[in-house]
PDB file of N, CA and C in Angstrom:
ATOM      1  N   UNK A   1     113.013 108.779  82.844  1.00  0.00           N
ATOM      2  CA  UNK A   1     112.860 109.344  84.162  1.00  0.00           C
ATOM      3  C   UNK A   1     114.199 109.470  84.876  1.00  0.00           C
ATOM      4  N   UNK A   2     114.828 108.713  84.677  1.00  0.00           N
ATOM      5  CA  UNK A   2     116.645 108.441  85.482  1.00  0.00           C
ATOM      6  C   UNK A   2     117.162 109.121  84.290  1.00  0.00           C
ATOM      7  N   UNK A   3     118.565 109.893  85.009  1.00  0.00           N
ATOM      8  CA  UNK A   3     119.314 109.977  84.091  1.00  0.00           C
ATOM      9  C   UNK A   3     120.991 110.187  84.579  1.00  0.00           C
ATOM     10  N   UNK A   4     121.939 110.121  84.245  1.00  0.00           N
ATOM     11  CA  UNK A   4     122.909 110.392  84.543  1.00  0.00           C
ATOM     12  C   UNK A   4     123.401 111.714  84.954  1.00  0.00           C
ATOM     13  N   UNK A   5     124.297 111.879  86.449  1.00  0.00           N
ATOM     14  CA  UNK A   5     124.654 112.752  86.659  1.00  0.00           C
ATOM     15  C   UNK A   5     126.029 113.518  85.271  1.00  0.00           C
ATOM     16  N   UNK A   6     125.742 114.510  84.952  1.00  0.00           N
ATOM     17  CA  UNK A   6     126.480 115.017  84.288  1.00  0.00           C
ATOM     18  C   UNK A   6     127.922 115.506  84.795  1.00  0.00           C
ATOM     19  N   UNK A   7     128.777 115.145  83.849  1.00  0.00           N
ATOM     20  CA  UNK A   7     130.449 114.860  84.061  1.00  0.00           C
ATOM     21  C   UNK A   7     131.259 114.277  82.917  1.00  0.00           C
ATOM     22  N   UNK A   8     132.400 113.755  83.173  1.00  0.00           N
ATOM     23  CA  UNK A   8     133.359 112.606  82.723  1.00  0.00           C
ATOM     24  C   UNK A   8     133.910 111.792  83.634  1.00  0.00           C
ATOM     25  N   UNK A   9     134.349 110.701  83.304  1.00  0.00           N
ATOM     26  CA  UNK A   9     135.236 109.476  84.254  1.00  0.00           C
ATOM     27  C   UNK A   9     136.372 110.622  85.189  1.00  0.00           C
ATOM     28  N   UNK A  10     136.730 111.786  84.493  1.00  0.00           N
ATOM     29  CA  UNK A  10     138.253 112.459  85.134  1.00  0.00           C
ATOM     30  C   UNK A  10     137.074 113.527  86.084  1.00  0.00           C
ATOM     31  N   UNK A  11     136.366 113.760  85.603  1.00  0.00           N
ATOM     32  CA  UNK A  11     135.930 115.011  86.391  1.00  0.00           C
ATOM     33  C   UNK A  11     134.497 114.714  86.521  1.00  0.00           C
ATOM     34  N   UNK A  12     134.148 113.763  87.627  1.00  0.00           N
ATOM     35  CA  UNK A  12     132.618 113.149  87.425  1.00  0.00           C
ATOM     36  C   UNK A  12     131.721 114.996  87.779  1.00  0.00           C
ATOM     37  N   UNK A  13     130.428 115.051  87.943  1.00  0.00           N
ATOM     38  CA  UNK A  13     129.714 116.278  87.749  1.00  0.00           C
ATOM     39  C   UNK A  13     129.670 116.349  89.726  1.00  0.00           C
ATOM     40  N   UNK A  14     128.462 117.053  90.024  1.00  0.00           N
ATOM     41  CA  UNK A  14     128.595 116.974  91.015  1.00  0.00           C
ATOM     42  C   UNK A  14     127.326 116.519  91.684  1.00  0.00           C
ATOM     43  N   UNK A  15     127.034 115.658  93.330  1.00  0.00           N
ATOM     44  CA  UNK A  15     125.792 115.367  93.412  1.00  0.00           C
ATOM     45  C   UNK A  15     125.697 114.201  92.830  1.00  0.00           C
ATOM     46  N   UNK A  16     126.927 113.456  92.728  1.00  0.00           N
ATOM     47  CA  UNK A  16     126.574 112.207  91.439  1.00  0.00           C
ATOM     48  C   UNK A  16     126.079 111.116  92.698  1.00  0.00           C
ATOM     49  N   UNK A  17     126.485 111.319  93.826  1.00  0.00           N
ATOM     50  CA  UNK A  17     125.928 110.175  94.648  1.00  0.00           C
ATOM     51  C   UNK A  17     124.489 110.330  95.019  1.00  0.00           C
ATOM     52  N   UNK A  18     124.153 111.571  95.422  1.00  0.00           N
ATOM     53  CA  UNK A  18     122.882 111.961  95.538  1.00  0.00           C
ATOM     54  C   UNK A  18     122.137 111.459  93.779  1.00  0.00           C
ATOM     55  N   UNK A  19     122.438 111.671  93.160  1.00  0.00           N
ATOM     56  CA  UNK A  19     121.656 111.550  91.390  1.00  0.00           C
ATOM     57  C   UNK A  19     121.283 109.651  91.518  1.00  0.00           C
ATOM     58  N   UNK A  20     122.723 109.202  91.976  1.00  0.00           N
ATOM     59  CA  UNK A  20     122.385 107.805  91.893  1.00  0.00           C
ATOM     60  C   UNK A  20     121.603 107.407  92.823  1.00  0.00           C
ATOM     61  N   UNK A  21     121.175 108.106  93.939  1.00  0.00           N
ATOM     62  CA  UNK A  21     120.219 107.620  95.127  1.00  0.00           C
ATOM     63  C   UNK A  21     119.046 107.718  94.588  1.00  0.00           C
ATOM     64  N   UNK A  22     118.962 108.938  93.861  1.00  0.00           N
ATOM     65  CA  UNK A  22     116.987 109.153  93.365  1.00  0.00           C
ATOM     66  C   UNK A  22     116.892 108.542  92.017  1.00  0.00           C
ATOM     67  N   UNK A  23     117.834 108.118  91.357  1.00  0.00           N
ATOM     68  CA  UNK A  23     117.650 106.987  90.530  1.00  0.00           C
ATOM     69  C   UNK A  23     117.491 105.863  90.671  1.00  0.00           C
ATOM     70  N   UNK A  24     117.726 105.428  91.803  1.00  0.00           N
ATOM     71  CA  UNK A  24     117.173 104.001  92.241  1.00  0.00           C
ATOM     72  C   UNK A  24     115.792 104.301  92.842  1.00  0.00           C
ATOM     73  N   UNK A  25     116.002 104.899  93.569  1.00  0.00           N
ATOM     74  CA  UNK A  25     114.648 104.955  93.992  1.00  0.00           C
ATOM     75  C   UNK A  25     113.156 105.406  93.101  1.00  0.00           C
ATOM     76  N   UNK A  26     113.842 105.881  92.108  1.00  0.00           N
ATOM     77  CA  UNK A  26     113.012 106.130  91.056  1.00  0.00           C
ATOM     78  C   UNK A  26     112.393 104.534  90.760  1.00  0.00           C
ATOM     79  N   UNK A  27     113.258 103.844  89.754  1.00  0.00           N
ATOM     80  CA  UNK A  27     113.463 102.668  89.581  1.00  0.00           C
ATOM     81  C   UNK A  27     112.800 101.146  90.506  1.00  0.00           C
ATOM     82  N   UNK A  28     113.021 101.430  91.856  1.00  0.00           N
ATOM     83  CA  UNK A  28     112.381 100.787  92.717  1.00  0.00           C
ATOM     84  C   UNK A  28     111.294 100.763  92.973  1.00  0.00           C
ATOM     85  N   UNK A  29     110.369 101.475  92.556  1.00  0.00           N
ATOM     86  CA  UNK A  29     108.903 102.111  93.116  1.00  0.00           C
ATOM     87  C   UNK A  29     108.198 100.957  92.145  1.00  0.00           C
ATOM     88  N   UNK A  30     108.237 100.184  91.150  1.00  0.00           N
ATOM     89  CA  UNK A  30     107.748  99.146  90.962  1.00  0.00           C
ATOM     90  C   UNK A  30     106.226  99.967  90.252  1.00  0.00           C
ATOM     91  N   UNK A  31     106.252 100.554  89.207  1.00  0.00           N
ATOM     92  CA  UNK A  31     104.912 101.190  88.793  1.00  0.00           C
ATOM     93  C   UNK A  31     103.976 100.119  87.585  1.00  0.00           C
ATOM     94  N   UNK A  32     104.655  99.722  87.735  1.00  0.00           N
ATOM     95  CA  UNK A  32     103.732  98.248  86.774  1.00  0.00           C
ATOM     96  C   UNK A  32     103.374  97.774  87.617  1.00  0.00           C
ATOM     97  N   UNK A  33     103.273  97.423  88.923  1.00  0.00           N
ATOM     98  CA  UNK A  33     102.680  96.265  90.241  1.00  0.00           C
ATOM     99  C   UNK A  33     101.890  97.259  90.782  1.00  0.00           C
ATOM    100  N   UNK A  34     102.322  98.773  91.062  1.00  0.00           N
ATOM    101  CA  UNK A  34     100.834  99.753  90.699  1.00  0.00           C
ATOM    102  C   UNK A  34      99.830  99.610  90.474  1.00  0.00           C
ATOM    103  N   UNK A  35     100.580  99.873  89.130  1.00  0.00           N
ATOM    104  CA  UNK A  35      99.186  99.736  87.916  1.00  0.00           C
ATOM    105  C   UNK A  35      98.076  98.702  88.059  1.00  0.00           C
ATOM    106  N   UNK A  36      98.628  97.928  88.120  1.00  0.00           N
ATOM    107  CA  UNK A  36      98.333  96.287  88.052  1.00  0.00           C
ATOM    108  C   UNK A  36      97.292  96.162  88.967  1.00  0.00           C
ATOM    109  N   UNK A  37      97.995  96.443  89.955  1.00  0.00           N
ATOM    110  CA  UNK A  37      96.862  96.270  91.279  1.00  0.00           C
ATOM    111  C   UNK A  37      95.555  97.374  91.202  1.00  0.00           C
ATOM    112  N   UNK A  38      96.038  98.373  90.889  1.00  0.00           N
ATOM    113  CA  UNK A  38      94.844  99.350  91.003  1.00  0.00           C
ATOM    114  C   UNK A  38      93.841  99.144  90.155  1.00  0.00           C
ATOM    115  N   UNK A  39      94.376  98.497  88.984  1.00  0.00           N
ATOM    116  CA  UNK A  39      93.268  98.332  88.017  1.00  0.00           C
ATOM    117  C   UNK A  39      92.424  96.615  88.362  1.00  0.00           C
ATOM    118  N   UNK A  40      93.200  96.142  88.846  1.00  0.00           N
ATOM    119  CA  UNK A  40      92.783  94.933  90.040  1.00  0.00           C
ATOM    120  C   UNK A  40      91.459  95.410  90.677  1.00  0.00           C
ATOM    121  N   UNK A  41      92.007  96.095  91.612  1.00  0.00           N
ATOM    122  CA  UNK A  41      91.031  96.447  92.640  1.00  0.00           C
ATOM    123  C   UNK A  41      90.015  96.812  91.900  1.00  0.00           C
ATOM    124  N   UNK A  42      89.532  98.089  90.993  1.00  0.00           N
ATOM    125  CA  UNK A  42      88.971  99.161  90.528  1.00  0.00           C
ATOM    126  C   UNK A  42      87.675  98.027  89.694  1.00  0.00           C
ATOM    127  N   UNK A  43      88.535  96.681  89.076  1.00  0.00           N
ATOM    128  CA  UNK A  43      87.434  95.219  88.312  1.00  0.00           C
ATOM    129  C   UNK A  43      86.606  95.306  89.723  1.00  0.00           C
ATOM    130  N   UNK A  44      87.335  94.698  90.962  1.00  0.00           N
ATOM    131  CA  UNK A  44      87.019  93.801  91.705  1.00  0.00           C
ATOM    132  C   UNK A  44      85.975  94.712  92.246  1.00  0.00           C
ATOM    133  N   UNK A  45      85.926  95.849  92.577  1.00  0.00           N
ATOM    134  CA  UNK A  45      84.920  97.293  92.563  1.00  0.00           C
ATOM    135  C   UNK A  45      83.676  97.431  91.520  1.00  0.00           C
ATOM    136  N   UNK A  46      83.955  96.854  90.352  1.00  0.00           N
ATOM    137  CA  UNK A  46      82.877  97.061  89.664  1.00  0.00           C
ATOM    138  C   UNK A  46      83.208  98.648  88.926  1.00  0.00           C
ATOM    139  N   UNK A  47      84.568  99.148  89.148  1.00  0.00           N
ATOM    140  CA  UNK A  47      84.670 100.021  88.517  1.00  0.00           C
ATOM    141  C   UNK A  47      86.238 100.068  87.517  1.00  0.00           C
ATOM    142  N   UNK A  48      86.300 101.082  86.919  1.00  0.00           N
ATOM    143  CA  UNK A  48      87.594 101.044  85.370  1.00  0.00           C
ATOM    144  C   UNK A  48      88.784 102.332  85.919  1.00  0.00           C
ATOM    145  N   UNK A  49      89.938 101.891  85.238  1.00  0.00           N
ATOM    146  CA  UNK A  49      90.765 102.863  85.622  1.00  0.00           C
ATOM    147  C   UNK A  49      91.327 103.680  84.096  1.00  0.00           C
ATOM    148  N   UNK A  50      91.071 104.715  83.865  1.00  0.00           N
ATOM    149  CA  UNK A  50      91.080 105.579  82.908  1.00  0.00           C
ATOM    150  C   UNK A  50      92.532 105.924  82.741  1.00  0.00           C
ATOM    151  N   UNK A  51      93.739 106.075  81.549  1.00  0.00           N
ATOM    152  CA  UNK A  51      94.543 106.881  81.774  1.00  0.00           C
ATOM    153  C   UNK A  51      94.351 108.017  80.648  1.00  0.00           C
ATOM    154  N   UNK A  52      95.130 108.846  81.221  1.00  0.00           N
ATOM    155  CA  UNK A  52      94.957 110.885  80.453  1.00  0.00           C
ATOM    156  C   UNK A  52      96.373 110.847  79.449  1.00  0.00           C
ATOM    157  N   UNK A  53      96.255 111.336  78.032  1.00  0.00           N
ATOM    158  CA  UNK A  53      97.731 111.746  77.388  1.00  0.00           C
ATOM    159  C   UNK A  53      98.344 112.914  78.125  1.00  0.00           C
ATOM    160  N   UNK A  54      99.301 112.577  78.929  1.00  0.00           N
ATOM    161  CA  UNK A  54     100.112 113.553  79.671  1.00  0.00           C
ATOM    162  C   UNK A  54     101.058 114.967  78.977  1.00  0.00           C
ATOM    163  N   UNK A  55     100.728 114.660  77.124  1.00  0.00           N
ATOM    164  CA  UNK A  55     101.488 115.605  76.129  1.00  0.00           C
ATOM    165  C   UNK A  55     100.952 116.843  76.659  1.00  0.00           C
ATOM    166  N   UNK A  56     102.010 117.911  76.807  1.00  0.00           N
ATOM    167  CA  UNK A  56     101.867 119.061  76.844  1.00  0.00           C
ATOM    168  C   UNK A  56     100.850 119.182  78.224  1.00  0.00           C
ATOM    169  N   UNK A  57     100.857 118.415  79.038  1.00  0.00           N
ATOM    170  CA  UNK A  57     100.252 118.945  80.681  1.00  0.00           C
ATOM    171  C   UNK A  57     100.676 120.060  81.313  1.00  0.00           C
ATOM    172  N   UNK A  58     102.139 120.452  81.265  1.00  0.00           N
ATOM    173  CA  UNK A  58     103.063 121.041  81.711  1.00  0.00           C
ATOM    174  C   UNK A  58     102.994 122.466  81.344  1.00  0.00           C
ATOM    175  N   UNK A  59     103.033 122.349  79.857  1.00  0.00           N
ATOM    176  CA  UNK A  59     103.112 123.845  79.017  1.00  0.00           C
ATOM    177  C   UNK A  59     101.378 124.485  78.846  1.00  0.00           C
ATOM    178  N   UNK A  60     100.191 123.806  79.045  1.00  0.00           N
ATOM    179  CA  UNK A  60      99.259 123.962  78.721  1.00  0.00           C
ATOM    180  C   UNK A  60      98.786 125.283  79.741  1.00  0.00           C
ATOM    181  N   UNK A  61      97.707 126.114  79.977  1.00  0.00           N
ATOM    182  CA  UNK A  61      97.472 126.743  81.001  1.00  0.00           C
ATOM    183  C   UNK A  61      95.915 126.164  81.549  1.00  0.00           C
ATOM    184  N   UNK A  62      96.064 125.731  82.436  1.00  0.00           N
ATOM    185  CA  UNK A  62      94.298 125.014  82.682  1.00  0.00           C
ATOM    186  C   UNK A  62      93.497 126.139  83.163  1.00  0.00           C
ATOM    187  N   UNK A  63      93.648 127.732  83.181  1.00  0.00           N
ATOM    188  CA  UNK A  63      92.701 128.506  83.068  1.00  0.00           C
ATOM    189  C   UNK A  63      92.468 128.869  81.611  1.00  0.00           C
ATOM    190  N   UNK A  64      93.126 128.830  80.572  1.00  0.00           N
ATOM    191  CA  UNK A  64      92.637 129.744  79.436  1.00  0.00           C
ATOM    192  C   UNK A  64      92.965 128.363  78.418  1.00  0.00           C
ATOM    193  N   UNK A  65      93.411 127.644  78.535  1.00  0.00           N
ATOM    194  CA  UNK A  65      93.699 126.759  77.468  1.00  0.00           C
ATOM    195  C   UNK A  65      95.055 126.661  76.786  1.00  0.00           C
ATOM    196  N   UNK A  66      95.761 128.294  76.826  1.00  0.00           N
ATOM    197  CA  UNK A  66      96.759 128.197  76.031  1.00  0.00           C
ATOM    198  C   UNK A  66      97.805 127.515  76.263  1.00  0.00           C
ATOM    199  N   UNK A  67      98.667 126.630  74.988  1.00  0.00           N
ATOM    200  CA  UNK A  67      99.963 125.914  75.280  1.00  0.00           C
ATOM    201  C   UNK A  67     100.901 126.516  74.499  1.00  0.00           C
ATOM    202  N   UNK A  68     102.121 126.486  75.280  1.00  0.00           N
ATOM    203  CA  UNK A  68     103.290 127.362  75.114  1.00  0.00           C
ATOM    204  C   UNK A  68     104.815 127.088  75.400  1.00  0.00           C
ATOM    205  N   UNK A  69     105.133 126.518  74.894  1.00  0.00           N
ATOM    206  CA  UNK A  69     106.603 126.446  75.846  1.00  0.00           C
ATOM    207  C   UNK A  69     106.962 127.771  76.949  1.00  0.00           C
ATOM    208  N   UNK A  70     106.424 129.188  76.736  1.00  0.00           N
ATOM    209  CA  UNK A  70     107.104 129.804  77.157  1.00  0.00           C
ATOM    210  C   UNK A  70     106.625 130.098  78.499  1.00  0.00           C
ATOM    211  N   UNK A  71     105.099 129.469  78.676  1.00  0.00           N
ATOM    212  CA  UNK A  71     104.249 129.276  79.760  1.00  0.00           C
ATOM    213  C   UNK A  71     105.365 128.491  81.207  1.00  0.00           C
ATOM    214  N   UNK A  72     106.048 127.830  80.611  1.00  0.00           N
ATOM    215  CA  UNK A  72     106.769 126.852  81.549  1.00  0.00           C
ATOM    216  C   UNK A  72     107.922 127.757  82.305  1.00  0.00           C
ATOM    217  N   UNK A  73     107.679 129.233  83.044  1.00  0.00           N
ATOM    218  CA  UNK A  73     108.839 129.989  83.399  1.00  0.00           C
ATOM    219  C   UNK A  73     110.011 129.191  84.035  1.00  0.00           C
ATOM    220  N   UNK A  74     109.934 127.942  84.991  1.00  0.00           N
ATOM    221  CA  UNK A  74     111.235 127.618  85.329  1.00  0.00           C
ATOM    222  C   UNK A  74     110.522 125.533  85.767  1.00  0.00           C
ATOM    223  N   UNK A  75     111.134 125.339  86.878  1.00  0.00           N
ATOM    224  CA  UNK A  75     110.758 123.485  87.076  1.00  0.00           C
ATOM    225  C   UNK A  75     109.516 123.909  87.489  1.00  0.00           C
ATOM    226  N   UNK A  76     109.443 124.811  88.669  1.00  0.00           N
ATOM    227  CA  UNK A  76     108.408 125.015  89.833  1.00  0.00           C
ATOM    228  C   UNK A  76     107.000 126.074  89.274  1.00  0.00           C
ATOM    229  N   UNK A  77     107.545 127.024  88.320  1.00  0.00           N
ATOM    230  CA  UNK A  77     106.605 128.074  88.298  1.00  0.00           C
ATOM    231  C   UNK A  77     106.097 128.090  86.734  1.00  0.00           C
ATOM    232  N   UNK A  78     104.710 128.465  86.521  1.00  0.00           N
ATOM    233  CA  UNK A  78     103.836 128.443  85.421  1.00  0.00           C
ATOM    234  C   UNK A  78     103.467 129.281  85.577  1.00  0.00           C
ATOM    235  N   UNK A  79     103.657 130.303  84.226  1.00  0.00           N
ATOM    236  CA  UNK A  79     103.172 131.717  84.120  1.00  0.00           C
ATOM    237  C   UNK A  79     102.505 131.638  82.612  1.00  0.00           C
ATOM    238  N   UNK A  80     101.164 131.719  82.577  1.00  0.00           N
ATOM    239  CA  UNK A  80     100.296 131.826  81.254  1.00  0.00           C
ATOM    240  C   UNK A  80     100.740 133.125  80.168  1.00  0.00           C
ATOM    241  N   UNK A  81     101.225 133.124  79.554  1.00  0.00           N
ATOM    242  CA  UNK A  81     101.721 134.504  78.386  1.00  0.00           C
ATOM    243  C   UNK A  81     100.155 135.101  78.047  1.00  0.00           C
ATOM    244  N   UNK A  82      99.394 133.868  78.171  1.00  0.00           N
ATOM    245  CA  UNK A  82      98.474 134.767  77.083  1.00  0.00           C
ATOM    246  C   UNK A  82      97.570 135.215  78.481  1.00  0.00           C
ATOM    247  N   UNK A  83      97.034 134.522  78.970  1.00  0.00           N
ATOM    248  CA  UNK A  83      95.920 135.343  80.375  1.00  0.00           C
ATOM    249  C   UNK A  83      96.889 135.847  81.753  1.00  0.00           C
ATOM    250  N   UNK A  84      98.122 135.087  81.957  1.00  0.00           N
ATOM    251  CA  UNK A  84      98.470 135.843  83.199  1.00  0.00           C
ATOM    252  C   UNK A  84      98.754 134.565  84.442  1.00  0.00           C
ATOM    253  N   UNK A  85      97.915 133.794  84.185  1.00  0.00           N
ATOM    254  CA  UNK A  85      97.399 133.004  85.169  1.00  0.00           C
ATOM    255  C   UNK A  85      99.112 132.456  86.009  1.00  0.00           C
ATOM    256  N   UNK A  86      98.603 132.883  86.912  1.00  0.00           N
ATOM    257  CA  UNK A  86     100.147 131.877  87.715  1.00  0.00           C
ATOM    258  C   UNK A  86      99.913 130.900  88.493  1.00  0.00           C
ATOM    259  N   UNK A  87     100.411 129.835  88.690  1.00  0.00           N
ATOM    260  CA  UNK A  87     100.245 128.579  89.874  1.00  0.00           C
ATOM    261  C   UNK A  87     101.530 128.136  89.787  1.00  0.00           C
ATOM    262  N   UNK A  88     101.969 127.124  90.596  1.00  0.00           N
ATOM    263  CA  UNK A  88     102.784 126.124  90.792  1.00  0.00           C
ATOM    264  C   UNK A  88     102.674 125.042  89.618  1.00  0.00           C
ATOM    265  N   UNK A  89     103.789 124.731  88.745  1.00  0.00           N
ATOM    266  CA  UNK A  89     103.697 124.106  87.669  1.00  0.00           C
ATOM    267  C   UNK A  89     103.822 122.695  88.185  1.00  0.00           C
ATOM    268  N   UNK A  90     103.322 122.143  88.975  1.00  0.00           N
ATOM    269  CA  UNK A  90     102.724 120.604  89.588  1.00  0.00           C
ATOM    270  C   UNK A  90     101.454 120.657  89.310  1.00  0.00           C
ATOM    271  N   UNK A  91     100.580 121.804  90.188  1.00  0.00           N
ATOM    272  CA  UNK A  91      99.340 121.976  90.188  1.00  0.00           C
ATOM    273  C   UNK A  91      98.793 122.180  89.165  1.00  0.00           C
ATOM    274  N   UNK A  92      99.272 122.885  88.613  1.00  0.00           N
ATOM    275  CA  UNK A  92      98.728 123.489  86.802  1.00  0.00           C
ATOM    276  C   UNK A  92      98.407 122.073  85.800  1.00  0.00           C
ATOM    277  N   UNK A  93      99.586 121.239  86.157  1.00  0.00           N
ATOM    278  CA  UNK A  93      99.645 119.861  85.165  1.00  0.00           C
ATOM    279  C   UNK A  93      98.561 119.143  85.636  1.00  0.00           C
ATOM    280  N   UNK A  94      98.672 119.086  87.404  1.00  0.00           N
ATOM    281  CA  UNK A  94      97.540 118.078  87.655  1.00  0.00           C
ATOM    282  C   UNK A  94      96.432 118.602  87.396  1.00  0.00           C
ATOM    283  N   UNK A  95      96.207 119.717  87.068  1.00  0.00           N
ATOM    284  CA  UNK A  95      94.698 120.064  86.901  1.00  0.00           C
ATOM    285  C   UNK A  95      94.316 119.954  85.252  1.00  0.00           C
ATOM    286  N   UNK A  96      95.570 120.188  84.157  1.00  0.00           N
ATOM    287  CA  UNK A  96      95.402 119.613  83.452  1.00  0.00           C
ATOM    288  C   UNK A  96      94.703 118.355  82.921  1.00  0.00           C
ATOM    289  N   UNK A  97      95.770 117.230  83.889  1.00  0.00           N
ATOM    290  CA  UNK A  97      95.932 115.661  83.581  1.00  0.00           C
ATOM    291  C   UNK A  97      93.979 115.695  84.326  1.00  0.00           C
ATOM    292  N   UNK A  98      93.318 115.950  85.468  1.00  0.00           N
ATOM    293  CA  UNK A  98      92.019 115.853  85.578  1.00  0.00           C
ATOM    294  C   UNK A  98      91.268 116.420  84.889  1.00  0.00           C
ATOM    295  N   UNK A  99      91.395 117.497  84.187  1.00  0.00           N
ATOM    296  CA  UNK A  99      90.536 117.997  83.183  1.00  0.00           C
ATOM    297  C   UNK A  99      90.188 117.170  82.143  1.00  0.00           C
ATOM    298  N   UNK A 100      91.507 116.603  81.432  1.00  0.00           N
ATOM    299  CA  UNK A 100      91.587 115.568  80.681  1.00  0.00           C
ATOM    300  C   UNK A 100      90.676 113.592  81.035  1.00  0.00           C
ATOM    301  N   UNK A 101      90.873 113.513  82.047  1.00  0.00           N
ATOM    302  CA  UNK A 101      90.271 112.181  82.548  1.00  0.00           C
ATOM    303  C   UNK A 101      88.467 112.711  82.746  1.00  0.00           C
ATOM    304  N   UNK A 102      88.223 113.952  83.317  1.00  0.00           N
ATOM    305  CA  UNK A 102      87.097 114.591  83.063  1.00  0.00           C
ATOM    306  C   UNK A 102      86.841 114.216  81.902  1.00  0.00           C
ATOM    307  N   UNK A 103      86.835 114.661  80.677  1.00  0.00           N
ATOM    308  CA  UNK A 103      86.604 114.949  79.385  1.00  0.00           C
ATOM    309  C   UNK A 103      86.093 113.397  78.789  1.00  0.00           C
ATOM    310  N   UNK A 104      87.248 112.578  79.269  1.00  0.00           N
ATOM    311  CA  UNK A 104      87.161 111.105  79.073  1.00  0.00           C
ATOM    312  C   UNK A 104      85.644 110.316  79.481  1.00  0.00           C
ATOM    313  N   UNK A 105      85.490 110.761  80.666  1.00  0.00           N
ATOM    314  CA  UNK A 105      84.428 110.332  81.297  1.00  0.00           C
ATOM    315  C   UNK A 105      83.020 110.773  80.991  1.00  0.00           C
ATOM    316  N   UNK A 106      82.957 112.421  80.244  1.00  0.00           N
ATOM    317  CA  UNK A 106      81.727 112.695  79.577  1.00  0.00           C
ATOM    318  C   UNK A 106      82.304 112.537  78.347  1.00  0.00           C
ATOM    319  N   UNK A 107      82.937 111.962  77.585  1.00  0.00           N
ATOM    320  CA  UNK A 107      82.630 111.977  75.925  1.00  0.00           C
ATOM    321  C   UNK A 107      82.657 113.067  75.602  1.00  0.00           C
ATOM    322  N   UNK A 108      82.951 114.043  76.034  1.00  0.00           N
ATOM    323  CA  UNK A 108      83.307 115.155  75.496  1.00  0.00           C
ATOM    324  C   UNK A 108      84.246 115.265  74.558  1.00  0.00           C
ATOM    325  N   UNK A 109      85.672 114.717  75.212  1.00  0.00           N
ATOM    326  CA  UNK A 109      86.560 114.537  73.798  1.00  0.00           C
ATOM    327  C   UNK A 109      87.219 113.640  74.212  1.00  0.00           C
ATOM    328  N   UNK A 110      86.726 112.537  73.879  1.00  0.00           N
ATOM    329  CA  UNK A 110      87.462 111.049  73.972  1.00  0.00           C
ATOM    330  C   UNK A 110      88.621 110.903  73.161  1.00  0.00           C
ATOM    331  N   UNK A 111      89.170 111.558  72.061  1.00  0.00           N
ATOM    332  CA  UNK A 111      90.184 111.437  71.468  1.00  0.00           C
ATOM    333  C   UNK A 111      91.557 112.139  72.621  1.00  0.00           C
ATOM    334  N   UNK A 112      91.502 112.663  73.487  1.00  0.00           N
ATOM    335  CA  UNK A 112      92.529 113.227  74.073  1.00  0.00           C
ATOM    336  C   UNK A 112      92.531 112.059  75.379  1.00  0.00           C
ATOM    337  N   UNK A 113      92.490 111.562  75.238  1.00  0.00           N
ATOM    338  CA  UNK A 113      92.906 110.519  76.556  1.00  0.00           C
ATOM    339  C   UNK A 113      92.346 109.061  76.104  1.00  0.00           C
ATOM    340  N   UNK A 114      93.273 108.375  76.578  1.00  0.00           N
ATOM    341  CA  UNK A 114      92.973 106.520  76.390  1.00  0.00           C
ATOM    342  C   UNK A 114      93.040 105.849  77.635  1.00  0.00           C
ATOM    343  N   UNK A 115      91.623 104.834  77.008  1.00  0.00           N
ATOM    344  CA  UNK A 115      91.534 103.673  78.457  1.00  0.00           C
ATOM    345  C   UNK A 115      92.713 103.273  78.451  1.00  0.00           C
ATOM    346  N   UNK A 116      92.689 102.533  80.190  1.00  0.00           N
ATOM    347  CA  UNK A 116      93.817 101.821  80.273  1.00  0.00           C
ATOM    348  C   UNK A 116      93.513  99.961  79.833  1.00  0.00           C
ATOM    349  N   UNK A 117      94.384  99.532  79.415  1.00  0.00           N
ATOM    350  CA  UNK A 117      94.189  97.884  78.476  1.00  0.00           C
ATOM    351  C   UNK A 117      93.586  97.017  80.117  1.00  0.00           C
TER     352      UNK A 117
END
């Protein structure tokens, strides 16, 4: 998820202070004490917390099915090659990643997503 601003020691890249700010903060967000808790709560509820294989969320198209690298036009935008379909490539994934936890939940195809331990 972090990664280094791109450069050298003589000619660091640029934005390297900004890169190191959202890398900590990446880092800080503590997603194991998350986890932890939510799946806490979710017992203490009487209910389970499911996770989705996130492979190919991105490139997939959640109107027609098709996956593509070439589907992925830029960070922000998802353009389907094969139907057309356009959205915001956030939205596209998350509707993916719920389609998938869907699927989980009717047995439909339990092989594409795993409980969480």
């Amino acid at each position: 998820m972090s990664k280094s601003a791109a450069g050298t020691v003589d000619e660091p890249g640029r934005n390297v202070a900004a890169k190191s700010g959202l890398n900590r903060a990446i880092l800080d967000q503590g997603w194991y004490e998350m986890r932890r808790q939510l799946e806490y709560k979710q017992r203490w509820r009487g209910g389970e917390v499911q996770t989705a294989n996130p492979a190919y969320t991105s490139q997939k198209c959640s109107c027609c099915g098709h996956t593509a690298k070439k589907n992925r036009q830029s960070q922000a935008v998802f353009v389907c090659v094969a139907c057309g379909y356009e959205a915001n490539a956030d939205i596209n994934g998350a509707r993916n990643i719920l389609a998938a936890g869907h699927a989980v939940l009717s047995g439909i195809n339990p092989g594409r997503a795993r409980k969480a331990a």
